[in-house]
Structures are given as C-alpha cells and as structure tokens.
Protein backbone atom coordinates (compact mmCIF):
# COMPACT_ATOMS: atom_id res chain seq x y z
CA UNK A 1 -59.63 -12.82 29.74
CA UNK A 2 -60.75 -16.25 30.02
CA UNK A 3 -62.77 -17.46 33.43
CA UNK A 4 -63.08 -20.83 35.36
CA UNK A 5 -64.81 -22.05 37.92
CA UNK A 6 -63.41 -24.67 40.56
CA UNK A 7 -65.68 -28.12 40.92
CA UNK A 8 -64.88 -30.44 43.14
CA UNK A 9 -62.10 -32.32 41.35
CA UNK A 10 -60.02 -29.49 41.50
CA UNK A 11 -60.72 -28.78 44.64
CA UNK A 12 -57.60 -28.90 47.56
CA UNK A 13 -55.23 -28.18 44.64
CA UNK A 14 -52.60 -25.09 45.08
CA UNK A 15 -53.27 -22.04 42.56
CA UNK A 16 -49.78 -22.55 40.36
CA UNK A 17 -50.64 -26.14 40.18
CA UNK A 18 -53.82 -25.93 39.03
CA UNK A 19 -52.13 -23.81 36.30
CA UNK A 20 -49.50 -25.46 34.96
CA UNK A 21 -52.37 -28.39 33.81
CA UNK A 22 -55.32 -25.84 33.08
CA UNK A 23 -53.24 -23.77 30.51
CA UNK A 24 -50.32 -26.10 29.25
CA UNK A 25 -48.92 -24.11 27.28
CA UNK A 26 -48.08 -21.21 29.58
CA UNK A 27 -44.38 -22.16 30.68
CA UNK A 28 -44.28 -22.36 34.52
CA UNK A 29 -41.50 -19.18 35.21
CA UNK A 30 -44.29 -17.22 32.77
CA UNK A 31 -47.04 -18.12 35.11
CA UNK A 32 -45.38 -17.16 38.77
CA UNK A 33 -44.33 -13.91 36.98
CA UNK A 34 -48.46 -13.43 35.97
CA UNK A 35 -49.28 -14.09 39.00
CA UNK A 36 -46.74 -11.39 40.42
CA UNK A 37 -48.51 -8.92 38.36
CA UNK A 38 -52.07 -9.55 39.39
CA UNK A 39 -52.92 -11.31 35.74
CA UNK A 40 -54.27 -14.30 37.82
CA UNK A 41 -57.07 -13.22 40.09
CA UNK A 42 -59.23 -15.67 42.23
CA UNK A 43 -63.13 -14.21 43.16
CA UNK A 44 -61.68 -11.09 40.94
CA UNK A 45 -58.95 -10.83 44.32
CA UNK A 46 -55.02 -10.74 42.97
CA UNK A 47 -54.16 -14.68 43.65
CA UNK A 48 -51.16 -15.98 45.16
CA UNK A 49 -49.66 -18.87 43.89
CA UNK A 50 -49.59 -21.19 46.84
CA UNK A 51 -53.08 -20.61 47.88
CA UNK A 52 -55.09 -23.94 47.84
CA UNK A 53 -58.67 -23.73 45.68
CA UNK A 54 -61.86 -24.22 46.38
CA UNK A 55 -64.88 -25.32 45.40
CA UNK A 56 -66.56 -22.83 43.75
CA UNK A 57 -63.86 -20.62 42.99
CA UNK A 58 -64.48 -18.21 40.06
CA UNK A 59 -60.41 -17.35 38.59
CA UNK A 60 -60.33 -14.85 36.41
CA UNK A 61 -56.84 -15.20 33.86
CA UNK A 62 -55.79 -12.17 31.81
CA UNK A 63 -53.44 -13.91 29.68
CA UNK A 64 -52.54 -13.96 25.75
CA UNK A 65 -55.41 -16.29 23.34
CA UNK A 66 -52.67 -18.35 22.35
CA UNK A 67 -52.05 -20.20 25.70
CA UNK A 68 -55.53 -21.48 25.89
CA UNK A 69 -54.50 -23.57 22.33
CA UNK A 70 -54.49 -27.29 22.16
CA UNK A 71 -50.83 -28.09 22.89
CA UNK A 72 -49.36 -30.01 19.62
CA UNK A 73 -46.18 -29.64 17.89
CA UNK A 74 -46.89 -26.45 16.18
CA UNK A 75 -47.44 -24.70 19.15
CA UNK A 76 -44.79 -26.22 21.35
CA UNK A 77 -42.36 -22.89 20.88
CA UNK A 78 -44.97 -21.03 23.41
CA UNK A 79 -43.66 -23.44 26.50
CA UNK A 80 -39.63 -22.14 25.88
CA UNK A 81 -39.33 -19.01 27.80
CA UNK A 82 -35.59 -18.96 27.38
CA UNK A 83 -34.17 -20.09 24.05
CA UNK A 84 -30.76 -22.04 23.77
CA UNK A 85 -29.60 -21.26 20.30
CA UNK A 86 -26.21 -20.60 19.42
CA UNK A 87 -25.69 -18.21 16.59
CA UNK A 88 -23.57 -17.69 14.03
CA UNK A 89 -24.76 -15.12 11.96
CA UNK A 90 -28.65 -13.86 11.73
CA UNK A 91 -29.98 -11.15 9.22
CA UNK A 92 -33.45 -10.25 8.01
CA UNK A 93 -34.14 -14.23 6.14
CA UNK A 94 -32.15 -16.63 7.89
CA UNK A 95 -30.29 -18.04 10.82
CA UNK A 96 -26.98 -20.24 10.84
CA UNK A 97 -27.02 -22.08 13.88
CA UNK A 98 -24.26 -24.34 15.77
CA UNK A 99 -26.65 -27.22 17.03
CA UNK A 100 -24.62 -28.85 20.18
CA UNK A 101 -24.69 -32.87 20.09
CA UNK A 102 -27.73 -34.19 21.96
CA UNK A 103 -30.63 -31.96 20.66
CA UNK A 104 -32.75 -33.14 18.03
CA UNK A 105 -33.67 -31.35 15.12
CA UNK A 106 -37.08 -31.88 14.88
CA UNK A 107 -40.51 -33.02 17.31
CA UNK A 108 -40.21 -36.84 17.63
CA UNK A 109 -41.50 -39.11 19.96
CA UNK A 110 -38.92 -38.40 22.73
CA UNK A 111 -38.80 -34.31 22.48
CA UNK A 112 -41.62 -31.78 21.86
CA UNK A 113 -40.88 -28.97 23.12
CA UNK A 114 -36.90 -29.40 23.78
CA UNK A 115 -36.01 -29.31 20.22
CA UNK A 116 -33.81 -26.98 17.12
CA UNK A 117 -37.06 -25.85 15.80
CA UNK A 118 -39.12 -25.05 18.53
CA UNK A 119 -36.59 -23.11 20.38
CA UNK A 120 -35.96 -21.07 16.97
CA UNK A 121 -39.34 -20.23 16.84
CA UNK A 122 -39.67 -19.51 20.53
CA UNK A 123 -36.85 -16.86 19.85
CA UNK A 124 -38.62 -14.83 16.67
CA UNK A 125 -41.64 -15.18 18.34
CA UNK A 126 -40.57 -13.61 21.86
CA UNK A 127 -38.34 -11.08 18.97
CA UNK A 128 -42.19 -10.18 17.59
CA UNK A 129 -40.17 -11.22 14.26
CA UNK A 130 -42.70 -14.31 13.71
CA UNK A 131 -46.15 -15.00 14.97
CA UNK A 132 -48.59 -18.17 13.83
CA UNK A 133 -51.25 -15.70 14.33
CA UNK A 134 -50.66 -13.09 12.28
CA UNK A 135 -49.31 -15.92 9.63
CA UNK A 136 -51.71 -18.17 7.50
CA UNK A 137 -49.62 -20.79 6.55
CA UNK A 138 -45.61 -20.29 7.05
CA UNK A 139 -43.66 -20.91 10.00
CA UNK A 140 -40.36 -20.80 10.34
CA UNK A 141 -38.46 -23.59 9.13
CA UNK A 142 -34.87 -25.59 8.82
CA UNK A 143 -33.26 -25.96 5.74
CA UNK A 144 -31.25 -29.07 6.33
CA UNK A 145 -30.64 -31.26 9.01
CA UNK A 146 -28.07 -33.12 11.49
CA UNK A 147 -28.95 -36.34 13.70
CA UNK A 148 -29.52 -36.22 17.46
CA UNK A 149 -26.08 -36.67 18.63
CA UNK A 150 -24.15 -35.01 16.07
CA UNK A 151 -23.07 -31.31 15.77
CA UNK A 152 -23.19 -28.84 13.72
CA UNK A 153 -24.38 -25.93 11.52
CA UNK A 154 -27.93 -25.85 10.60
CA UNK A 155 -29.54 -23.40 8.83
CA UNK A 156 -33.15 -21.42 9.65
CA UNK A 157 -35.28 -19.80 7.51
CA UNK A 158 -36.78 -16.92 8.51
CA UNK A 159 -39.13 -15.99 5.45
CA UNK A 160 -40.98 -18.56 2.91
CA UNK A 161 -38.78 -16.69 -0.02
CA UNK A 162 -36.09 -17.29 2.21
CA UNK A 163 -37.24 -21.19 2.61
CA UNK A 164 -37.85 -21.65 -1.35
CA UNK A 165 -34.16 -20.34 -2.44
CA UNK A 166 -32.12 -22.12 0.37
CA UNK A 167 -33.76 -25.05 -0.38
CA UNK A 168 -33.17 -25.03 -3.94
CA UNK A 169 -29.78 -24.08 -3.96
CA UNK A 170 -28.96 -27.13 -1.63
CA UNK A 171 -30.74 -29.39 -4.18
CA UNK A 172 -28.82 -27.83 -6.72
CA UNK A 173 -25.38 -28.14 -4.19
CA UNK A 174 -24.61 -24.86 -4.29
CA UNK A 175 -23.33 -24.87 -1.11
CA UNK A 176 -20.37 -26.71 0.55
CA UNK A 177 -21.05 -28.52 4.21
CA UNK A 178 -18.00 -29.98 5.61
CA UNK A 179 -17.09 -31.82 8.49
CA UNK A 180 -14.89 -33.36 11.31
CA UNK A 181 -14.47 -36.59 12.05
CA UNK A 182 -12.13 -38.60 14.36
CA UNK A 183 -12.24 -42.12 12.94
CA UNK A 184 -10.47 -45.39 14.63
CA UNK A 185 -6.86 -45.92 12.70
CA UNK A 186 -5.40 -44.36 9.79
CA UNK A 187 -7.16 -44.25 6.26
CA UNK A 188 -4.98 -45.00 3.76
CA UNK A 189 -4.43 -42.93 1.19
CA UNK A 190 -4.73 -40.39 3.48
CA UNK A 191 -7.09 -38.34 0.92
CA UNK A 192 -9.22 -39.70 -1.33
CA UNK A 193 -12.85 -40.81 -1.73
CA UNK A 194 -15.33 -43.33 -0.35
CA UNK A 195 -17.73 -44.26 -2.98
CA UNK A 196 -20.73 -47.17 -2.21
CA UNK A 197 -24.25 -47.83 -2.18
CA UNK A 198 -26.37 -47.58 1.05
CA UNK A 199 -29.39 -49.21 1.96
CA UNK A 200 -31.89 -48.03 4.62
CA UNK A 201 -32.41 -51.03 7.06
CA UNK A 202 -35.65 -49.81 8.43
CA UNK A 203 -35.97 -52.15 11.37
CA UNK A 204 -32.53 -52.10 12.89
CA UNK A 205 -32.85 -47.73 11.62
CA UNK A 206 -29.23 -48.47 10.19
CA UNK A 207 -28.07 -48.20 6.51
CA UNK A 208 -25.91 -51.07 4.77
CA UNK A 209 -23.02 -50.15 2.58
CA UNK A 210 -22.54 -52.21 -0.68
CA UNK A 211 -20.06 -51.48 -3.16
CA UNK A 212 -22.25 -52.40 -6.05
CA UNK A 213 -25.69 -50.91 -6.81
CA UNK A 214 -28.46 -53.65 -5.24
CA UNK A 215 -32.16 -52.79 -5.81
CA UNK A 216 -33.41 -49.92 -3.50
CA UNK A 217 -29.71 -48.61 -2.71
CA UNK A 218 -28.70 -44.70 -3.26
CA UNK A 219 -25.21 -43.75 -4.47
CA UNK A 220 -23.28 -42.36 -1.72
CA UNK A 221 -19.72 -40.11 -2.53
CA UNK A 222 -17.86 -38.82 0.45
CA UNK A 223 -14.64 -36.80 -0.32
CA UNK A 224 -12.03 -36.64 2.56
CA UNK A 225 -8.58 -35.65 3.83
CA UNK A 226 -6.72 -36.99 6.99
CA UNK A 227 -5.44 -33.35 8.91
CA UNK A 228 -3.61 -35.22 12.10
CA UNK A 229 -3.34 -38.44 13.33
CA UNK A 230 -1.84 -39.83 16.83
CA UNK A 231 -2.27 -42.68 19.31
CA UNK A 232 -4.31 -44.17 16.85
CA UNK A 233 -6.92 -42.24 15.79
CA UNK A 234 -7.00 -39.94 13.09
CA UNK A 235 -8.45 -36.19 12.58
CA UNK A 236 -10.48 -36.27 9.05
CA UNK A 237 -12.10 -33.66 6.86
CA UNK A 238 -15.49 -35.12 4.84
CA UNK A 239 -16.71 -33.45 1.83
CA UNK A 240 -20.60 -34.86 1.41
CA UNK A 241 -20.92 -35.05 -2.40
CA UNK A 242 -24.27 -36.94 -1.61
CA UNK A 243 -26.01 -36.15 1.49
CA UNK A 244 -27.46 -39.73 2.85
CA UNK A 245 -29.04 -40.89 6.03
CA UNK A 246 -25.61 -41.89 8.34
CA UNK A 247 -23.26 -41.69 5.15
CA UNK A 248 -20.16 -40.80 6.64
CA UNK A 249 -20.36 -43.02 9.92
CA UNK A 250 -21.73 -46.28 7.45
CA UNK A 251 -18.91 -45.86 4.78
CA UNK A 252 -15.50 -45.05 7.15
CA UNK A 253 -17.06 -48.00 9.46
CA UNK A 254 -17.24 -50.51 6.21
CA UNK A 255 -13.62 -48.68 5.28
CA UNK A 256 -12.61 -50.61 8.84
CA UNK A 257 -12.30 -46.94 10.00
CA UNK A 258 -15.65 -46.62 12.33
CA UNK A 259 -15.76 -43.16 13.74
CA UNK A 260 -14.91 -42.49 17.85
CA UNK A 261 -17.80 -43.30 20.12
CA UNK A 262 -20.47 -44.34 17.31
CA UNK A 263 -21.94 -47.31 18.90
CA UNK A 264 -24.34 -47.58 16.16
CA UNK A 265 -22.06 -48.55 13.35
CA UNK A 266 -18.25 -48.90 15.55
CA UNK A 267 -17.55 -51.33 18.10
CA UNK A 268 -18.45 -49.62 21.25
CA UNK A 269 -19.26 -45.75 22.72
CA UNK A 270 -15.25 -45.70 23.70
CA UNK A 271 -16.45 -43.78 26.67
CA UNK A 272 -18.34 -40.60 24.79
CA UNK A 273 -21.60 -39.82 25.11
CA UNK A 274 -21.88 -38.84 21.10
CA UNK A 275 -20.05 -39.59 17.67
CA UNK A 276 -16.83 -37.65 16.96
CA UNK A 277 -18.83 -35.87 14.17
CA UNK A 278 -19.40 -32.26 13.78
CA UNK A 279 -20.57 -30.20 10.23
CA UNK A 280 -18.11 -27.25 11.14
CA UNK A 281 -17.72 -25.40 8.08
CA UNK A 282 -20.62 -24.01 5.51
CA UNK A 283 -19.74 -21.65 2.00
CA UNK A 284 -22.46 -20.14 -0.01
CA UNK A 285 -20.94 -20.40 -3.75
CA UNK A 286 -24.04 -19.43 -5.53
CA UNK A 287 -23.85 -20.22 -9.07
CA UNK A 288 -27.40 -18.88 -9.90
CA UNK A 289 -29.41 -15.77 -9.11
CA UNK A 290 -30.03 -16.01 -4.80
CA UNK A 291 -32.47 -13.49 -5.08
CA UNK A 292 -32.81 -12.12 -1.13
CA UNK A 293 -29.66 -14.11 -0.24
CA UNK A 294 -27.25 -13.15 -2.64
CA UNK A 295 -25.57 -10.71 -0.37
CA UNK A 296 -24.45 -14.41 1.25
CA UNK A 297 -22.96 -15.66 -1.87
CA UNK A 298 -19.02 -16.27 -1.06
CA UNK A 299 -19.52 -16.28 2.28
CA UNK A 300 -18.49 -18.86 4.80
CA UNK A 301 -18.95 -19.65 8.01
CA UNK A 302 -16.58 -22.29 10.67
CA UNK A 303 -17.59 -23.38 14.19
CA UNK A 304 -14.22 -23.24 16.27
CA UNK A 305 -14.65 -24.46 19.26
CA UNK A 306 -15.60 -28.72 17.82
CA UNK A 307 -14.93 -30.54 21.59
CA UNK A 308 -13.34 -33.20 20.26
CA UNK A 309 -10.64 -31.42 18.56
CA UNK A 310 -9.27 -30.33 21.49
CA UNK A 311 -9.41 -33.04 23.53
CA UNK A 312 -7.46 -35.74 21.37
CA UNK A 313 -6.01 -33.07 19.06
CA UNK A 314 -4.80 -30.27 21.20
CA UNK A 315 -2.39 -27.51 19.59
CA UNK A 316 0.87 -27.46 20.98
C-alpha cells in the first residue's frame, strides 16, 4: 500500500484523473476496476472515481509495487491490459506470431507501449509465465524482425536457452523465411535470382542497390518464383538467402519491378496503406543439435489469410 496526500496543485482534480498521472503505469480500465473493488480509498473511505480531491486528502492505494515504477521501455508491457497477438503456435520456449502490417516491432520514438514486444510480454506476464521481478536479467525477447508496415511471422522467445539456440540457428540459416510479394509488371524469367550490393543511405533511411561491390555495401541474394500474374501485376514468392535492411523492396524496385504500394522505393502508395509484402511461410530444418527446440525441427508453419492475395489474386 502506498499513501498520498493532496496539496494544492492537485487540488479540484477528479479521483481517476488524478490516477491515470500519479501511477502511469496502471492502464486506465485496471484502475476503474480497483476502484470498483475498494483498492483506492480516500481518508481510508472506498473512493469513487468521479469524486473531485481536496486539499489535504490522505488516498490510500492497495495496488501491485510494480505500478509505482518509473515508466520506460522495459516496463511499458504493464500499461496493455488486453494483448493483440495473433498466434500461430506457442509451447513451453517460444511463440510464432503473425505480426499484422502497421505495428512495429520494437519501442521507437513513435510507439512505447503499442508495440510486438511489449504486448508479448504483457501476455506472459498477465499468463504469470514471465515476471521482471522474479527475473534478474532476461526478458522475453524476438528473434528476428519485420518493418512497420510489413507482415508477417515473427518469432518470441520465451526462455534465454530458448533465445541463445533460435538465434544461432538463424545465423547459421537453418531456417527458411519466405514471402509474398505483389510487384508492378512481370519479372522475366519468371524464376530466378536477384543478386546486388546494398548500401544503407542513412539520411534518406533507404538502401541503394549496386550491382558491383562499392566500399561499405553488403551482398544481398534474393531467390524468387512468379505464382500468378494478371492486369499487370504479378504474385511472387522470395527466398531471403541474405537477410538485409529493405532487400526485397530495393532489388525488385532496381529490377524495374517496385513492389504494390511501397512509396519508399516504387512510384507512389497506389492507394494502400502498406507494401504488398508479407513473410508467410517459416520451416525449422535443423541441421545441428536444437537442444529444447528440436521437437520443432521439420516443422513449418504458413499464414493463410495474406490480404493482398485475395484481393488482386482471388481463387476462382
């Protein structure tokens, strides 16, 4: 139980107001249910939330440690009280999630709290599966990662043994990501490779494609098949044999192929909101001892339901 009295600046100011900016981290629909169960008492009375303060007033919160922390980005899972994760499969050391265009990965400067990783650790948390206060120094953590406004399957470990493998066997590519695409045009030959060099452009926070190494440049190999192709656009498969910052969308756009509704590195949004980009399709093909995820070794996983299949692809 922590107490507070009210001094004049707070003064005039309703009860679940005064809340929401005295303990930050306690999500609002958390802190009208508290105050439903008499965890929130004003002059040691049960409060109720539209009741304005006073000067003077002594309130008395019986709530969890943790919601009087500093808010920062390691603590930002405690404001998600209902996590939006879509899973694919979750055992005892990881999670394969289908991250929906739009959300970003990771805490940068325009998400905190609204983010992959803070609403995974929201969910083990609330599951009592994960707790930075029983923990010293692991949290849960993503294994790779996919930009803001594209799609895909992401993985989460659960466990630092889980963390250490995963990440070693994608270093080791011992995994296979794949993708969708819907580029502008027809490639032609309608499988092969894309092989260049690309160069971070950290100003214009684009990458350059050359087709001969240049100082500073990374090799980047991109395997891919054309599956359908109408009204003149095209339905491509991508087989990352490097994994580089924008590879796909850089190299089909220097092909003269820019993918549907990148206005980053195609002509213009063509009306969508994201990229026609999704990483649909993940096999483990260990080729080493997994240790605790070898039961996962042959396994694959496909997201079925990639939006932009259906609309300028439909069956039929």
């Amino acid at each position: 139980m922590k107490e507070f009295t009210i001094g004049p600046n707070d003064a005039g100011q309703r009860l679940d107001r005064w809340l929401d900016k005295a303990v930050p981290l306690l999500p609002g629909p958390l802190a009208q249910k508290y105050i439903r169960l008499k965890r929130v008492k004003r002059n040691s009375r049960p409060a109720k939330r539209d009741e304005r303060l006073q000067a003077g007033d002594v309130l008395q919160l019986y709530l969890n440690d943790e919601f009087f922390d500093a808010p920062s980005p390691d603590n930002a899972f405690l404001r998600v009280v209902k996590p939006r994760l879509n899973i694919l499969y979750e055992d005892e050391n990881l999670l394969l999630l289908d991250k929906r265009p739009g959300m970003v990965v990771h805490p940068d400067d325009r998400s905190q709290v609204d983010t992959l990783i803070t609403h995974v650790q929201a969910y083990l948390y609330q599951k009592r599966e994960w707790s930075p206060y029983r923990e010293h120094t692991f949290a849960p953590a993503l294994c790779n990662r996919i930009d803001r406004n594209t799609g895909g399957i992401v993985i989460a470990a659960k466990t630092a043994e889980a963390l250490r493998v995963m990440n070693q066997k994608i270093r080791d590519r011992e995994l296979q990501k794949l993708y969708l695409c819907v580029i502008h045009g027809e490639m032609s030959p309608r499988e092969g490779q894309l092989k260049g060099y690309l160069l971070k452009d950290e100003n214009r926070a684009q990458v350059r494609v050359f087709h001969k190494p240049v100082p500073g440049a990374r090799t980047a190999v991109t395997l891919y098949r054309t599956l359908k192709a109408r009204n003149g656009l095209s339905l491509v498969e991508c087989d990352l044999i490097t994994g580089r910052t924008h590879q796909i969308r850089a190299q089909f756009a220097a092909a003269g192929h820019p993918l549907l509704g990148d206005g980053k590195y195609g002509r213009e949004r063509d009306g969508r909101r994201y990229q026609a980009l999704y990483s649909y399709k993940l096999r483990f093909a260990f080729t080493t001892d997994a240790g605790c995820l070898e039961p996962l070794n042959g396994q694959e996983w496909t997201v079925e339901d990639v939006d932009f299949v259906e609309q300028y692809f439909p069956k039929g």
